[in-house]
Protein backbone atom coordinates (compact mmCIF):
# COMPACT_ATOMS: atom_id res chain seq x y z
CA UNK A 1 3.44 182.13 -49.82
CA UNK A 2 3.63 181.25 -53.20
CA UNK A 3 0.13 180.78 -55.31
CA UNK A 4 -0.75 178.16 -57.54
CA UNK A 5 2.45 176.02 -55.57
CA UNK A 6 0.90 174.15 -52.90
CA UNK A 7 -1.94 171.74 -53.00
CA UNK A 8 -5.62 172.91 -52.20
CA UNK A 9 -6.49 172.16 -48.51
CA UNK A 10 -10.66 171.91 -48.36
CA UNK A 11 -12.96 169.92 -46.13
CA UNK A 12 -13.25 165.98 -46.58
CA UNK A 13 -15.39 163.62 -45.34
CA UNK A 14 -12.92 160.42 -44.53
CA UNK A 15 -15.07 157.24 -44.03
CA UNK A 16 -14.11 153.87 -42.19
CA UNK A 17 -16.04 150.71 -44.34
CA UNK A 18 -15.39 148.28 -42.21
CA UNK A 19 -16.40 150.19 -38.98
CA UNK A 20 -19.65 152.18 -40.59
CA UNK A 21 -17.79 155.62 -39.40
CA UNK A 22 -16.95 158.81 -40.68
CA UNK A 23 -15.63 161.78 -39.86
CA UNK A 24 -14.88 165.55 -41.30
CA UNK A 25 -11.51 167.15 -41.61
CA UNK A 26 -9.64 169.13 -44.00
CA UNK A 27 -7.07 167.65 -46.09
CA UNK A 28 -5.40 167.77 -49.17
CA UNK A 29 -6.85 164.57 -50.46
CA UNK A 30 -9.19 164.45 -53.11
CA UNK A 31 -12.15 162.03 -54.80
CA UNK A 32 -14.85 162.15 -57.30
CA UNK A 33 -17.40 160.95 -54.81
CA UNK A 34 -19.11 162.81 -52.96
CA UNK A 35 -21.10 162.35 -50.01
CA UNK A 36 -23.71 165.13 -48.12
CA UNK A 37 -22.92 165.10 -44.69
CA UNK A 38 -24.66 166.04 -41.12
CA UNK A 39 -24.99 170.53 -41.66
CA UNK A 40 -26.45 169.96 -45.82
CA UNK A 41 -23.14 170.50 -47.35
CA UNK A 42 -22.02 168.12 -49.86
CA UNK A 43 -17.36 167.08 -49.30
CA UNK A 44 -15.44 164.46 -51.31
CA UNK A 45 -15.51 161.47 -49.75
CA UNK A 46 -12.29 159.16 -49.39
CA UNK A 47 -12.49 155.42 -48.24
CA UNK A 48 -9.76 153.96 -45.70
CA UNK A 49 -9.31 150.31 -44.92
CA UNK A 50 -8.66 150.96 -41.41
CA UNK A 51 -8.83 153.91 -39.37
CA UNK A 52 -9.15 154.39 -34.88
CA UNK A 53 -12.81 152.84 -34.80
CA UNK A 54 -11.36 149.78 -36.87
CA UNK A 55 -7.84 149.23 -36.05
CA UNK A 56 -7.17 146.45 -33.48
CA UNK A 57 -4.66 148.21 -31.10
CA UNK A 58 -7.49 151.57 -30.49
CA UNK A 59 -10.52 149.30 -29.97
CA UNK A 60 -8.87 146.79 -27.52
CA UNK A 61 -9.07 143.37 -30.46
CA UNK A 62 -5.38 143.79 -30.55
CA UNK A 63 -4.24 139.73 -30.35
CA UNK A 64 -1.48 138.80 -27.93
CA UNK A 65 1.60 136.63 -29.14
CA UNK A 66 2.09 133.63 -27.23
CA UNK A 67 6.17 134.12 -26.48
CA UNK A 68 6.01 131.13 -23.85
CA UNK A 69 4.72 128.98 -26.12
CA UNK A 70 7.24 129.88 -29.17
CA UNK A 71 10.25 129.50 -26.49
CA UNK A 72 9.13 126.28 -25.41
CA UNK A 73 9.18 125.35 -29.17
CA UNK A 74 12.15 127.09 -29.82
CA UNK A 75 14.02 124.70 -26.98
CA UNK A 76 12.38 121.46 -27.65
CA UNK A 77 13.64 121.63 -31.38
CA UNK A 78 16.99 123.54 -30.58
CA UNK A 79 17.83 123.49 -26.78
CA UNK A 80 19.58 120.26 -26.31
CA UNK A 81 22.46 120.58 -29.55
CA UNK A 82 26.84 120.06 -27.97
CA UNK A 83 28.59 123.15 -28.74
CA UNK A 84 25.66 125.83 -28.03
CA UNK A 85 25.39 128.17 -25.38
CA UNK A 86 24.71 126.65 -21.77
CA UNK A 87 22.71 127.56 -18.97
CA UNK A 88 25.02 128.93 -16.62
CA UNK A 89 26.21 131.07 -19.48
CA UNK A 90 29.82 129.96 -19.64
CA UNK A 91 29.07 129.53 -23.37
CA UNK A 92 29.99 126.10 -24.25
CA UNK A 93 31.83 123.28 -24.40
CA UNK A 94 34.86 124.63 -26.17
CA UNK A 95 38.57 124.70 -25.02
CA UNK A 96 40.47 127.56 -23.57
């Protein structure tokens, strides 16, 4: 391998705001703060918006979309037009 090429790959500490959690990793990323963490040692630190302990799919928040609702919409507004696509999926009033 090449020296002085690649990036420097060192502990950080990556902390979740929003969720008041943190965890240690190594990484390439880097930051003037600094944080101590849990054995004494003192890592960069580097704040994410969202991370597993935030994000709404891993903790279970994740909302549902109402598709019955937006189809019934969709066909009140749309469903009845001459010309469209029927039911029975012989596509339509037009001529042969």
């Amino acid at each position: 391998m090449q020296q002085d090429k690649h990036p420097g790959y060192h502990p950080v500490v990556f902390r979740d705001r929003a969720a008041g959690y943190a965890f240690l990793t190594r990484s390439t990323a880097t930051s003037a703060q600094t944080i101590e963490w849990d054995d004494g040692e003192t890592y960069p630190v580097v704040d994410v918006e969202i991370s597993s302990e935030s994000h709404p799919f891993y903790t279970g928040k994740a909302r549902t979309v109402d598709t019955e609702g937006r189809i019934a919409r969709f066909e009140k507004r749309y469903g009845g037009q001459p010309g469209g696509p029927s039911a029975d999926g012989s596509g339509g009033g037009g001529a042969a």
